[in-house]
C-alpha atoms as a PDB file:
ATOM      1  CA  UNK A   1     -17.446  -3.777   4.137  1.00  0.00           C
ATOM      2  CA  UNK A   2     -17.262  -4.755   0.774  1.00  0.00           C
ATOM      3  CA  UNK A   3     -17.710  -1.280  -0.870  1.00  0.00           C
ATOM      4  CA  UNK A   4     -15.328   0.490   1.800  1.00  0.00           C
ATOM      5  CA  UNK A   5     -12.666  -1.795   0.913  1.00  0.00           C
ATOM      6  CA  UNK A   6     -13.409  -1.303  -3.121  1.00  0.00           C
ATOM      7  CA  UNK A   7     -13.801   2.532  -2.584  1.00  0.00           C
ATOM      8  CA  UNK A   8     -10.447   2.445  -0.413  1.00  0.00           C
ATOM      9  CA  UNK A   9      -8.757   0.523  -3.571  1.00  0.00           C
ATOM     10  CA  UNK A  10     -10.273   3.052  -6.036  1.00  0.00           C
ATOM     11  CA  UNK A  11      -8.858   5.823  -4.023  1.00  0.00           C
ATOM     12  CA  UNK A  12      -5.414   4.682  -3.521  1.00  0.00           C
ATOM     13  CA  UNK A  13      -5.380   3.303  -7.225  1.00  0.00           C
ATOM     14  CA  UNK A  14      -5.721   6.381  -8.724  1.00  0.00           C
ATOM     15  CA  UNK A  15      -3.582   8.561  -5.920  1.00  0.00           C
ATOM     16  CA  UNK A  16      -0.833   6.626  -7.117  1.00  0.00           C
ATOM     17  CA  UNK A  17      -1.916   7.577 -10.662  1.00  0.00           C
ATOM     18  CA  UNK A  18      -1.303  11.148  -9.597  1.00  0.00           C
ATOM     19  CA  UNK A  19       1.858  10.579  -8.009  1.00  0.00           C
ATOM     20  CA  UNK A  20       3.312   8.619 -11.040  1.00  0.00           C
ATOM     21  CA  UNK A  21       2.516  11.413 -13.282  1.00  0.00           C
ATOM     22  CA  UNK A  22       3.751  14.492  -9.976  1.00  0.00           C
ATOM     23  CA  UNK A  23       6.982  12.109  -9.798  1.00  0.00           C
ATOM     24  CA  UNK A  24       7.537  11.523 -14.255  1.00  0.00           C
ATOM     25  CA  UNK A  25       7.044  15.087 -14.898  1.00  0.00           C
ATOM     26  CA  UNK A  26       7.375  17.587 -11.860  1.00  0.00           C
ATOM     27  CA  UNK A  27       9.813  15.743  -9.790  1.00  0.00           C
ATOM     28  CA  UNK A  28      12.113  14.916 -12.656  1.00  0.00           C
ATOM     29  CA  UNK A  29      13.362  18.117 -12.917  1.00  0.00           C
ATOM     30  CA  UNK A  30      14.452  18.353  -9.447  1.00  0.00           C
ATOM     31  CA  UNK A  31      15.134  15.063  -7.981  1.00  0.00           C
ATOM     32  CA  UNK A  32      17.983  12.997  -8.430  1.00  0.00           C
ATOM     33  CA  UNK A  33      17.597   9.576 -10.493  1.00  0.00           C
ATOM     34  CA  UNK A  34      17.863   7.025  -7.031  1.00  0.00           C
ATOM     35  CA  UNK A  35      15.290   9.697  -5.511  1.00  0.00           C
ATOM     36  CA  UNK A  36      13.697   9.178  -8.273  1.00  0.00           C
ATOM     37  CA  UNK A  37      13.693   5.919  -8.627  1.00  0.00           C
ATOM     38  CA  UNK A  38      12.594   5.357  -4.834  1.00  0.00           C
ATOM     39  CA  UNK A  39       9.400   7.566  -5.295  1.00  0.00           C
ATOM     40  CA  UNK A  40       8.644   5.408  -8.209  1.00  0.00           C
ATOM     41  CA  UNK A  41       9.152   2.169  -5.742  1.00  0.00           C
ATOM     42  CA  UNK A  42       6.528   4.086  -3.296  1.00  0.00           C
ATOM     43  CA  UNK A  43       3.926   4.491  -6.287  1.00  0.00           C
ATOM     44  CA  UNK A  44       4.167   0.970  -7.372  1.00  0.00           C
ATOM     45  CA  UNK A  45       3.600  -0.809  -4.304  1.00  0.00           C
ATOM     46  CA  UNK A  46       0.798   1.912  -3.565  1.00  0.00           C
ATOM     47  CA  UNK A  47      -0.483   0.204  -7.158  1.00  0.00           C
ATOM     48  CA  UNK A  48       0.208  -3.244  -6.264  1.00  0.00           C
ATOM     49  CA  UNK A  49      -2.000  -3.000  -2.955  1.00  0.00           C
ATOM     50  CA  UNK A  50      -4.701  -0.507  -4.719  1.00  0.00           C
ATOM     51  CA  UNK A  51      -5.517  -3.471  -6.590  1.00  0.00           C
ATOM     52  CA  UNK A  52      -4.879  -6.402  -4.283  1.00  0.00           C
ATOM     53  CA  UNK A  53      -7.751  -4.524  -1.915  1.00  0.00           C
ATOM     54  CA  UNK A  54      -9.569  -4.416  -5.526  1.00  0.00           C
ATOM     55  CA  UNK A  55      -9.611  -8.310  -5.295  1.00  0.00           C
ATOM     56  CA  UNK A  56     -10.160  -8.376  -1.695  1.00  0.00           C
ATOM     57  CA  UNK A  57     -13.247  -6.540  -2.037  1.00  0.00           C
ATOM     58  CA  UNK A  58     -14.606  -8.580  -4.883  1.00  0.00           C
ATOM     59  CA  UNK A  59     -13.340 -11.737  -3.347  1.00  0.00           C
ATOM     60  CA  UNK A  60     -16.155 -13.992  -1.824  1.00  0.00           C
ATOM     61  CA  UNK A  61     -13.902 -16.778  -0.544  1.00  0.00           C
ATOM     62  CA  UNK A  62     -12.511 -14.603   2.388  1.00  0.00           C
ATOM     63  CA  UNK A  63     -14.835 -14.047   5.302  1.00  0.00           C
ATOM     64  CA  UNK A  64     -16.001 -10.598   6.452  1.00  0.00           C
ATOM     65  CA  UNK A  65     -14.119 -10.854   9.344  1.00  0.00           C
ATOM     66  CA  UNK A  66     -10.657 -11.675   7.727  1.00  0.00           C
ATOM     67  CA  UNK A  67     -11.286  -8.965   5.481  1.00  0.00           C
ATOM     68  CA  UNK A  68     -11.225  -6.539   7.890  1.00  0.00           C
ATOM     69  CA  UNK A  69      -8.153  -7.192   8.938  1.00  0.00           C
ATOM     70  CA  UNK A  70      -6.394  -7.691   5.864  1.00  0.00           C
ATOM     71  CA  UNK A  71      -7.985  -4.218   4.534  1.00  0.00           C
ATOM     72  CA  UNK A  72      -6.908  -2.618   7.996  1.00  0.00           C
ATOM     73  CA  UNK A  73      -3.544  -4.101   7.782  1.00  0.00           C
ATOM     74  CA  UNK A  74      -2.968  -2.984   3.712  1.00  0.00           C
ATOM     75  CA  UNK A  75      -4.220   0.665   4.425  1.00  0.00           C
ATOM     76  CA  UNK A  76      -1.733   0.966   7.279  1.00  0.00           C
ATOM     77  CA  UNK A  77       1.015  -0.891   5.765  1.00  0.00           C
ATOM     78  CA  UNK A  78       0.283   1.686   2.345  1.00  0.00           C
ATOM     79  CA  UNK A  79       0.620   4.427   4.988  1.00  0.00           C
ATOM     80  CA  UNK A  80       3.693   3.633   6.463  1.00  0.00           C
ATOM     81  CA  UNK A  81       5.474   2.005   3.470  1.00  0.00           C
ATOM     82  CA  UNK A  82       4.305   4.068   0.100  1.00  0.00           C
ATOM     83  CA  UNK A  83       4.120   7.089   2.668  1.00  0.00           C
ATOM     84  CA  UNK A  84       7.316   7.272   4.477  1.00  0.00           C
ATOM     85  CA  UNK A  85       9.179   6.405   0.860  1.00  0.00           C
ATOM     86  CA  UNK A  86       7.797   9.317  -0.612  1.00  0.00           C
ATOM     87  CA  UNK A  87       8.808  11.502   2.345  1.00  0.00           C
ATOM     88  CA  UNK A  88      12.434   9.813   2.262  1.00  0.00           C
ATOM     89  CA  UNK A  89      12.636  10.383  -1.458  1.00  0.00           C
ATOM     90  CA  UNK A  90      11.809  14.168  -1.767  1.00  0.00           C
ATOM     91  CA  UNK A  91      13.730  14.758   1.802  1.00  0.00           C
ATOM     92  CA  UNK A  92      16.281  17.295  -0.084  1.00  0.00           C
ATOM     93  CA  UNK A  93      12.805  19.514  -0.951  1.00  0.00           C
ATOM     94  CA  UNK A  94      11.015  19.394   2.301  1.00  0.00           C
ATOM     95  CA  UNK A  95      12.216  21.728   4.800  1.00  0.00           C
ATOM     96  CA  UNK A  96      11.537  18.875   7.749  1.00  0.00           C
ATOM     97  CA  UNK A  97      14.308  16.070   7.634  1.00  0.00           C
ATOM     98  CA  UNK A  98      12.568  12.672   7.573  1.00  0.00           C
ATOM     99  CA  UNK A  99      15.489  10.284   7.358  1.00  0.00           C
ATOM    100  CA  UNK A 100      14.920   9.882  11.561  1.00  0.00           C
ATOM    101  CA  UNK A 101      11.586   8.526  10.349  1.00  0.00           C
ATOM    102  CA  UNK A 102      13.138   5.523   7.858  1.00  0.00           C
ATOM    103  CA  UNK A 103      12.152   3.174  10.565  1.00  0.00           C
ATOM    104  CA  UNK A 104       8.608   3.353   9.485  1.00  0.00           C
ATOM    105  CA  UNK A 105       9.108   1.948   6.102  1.00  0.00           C
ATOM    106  CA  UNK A 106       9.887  -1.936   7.307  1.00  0.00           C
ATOM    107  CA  UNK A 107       6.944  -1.711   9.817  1.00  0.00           C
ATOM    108  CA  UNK A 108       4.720  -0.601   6.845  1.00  0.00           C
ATOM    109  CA  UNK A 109       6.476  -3.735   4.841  1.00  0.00           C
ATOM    110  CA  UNK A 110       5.630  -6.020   7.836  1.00  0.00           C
ATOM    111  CA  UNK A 111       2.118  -4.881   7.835  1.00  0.00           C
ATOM    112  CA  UNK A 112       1.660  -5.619   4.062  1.00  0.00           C
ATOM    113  CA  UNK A 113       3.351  -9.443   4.104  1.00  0.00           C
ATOM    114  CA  UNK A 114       1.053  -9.697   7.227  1.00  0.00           C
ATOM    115  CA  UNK A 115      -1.948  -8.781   5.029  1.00  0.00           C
ATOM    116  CA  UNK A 116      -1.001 -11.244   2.425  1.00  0.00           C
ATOM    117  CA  UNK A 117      -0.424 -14.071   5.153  1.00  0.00           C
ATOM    118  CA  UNK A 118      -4.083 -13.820   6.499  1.00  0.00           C
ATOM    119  CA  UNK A 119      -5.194 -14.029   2.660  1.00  0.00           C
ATOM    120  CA  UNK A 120      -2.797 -17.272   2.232  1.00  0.00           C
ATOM    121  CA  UNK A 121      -3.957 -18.612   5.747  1.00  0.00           C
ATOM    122  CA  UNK A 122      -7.672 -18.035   4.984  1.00  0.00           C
ATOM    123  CA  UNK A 123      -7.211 -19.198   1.598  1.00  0.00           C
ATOM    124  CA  UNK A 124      -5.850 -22.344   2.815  1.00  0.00           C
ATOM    125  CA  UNK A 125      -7.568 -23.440   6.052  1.00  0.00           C
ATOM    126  CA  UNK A 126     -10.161 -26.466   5.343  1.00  0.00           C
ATOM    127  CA  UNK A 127     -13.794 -25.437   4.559  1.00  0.00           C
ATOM    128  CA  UNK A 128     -15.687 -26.000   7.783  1.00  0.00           C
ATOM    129  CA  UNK A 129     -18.968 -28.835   6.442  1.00  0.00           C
ATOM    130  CA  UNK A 130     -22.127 -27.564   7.789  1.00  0.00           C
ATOM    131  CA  UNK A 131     -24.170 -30.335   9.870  1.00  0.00           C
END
């Protein structure tokens, strides 16, 4: 589980390399600056979960189990969130409109706060002693 999640973290880590750099140079030219702006929101939170799945991975104070769900629930929430605002943001250039699909951005939010609860939760909860 362990390298999944690390190889999942590596991947989306350096996609949102690649759609930094797409969005600084090739969108630029033909975006607006609040397009611009909300592509760059998509490719930071892409980032900031690339690397929180980094720490999952390497974490050994989660269990296997709660792992699971917190990867399944980051990969999703990346998906929905970092996905649909990259959809929203270069709308004007696509020939599909996908403003009738905003809806999926808060679910994707929901999914990554839930991810973060079940680290907080698991985090938190008392040790269980061995007999």
């Amino acid at each position: 589980m362990n390298k999944k999640i690390i190889s999942s973290a590596a991947l989306l880590g350096m996609i949102a390399i690649i759609l930094g750099a797409f969005g600084a140079h090739a969108l630029k030219k033909v975006l607006t600056i609040e397009q611009l702006a909300t592509f760059e929101t998509g490719v930071r939170y892409q980032m900031y979960h690339a690397l929180f799945l980094l720490f999952i991975g390497t974490n050994n104070l989660i269990t296997e189990k709660r792992k699971n769900k917190i990867y399944n629930l980051t990969l999703l929430g990346v998906i929905f969130f970092s996905g649909s605002i990259y959809l929203l943001a270069t709308n004007s250039l696509l020939p599909f409109d996908f403003k009738t699909f905003g809806f999926i951005t808060p679910i994707g939010g929901v999914f990554l706060i839930s991810a973060w609860f079940l680290l907080f939760f698991d985090l938190i909860k008392p040790i269980k002693k061995e007999k």
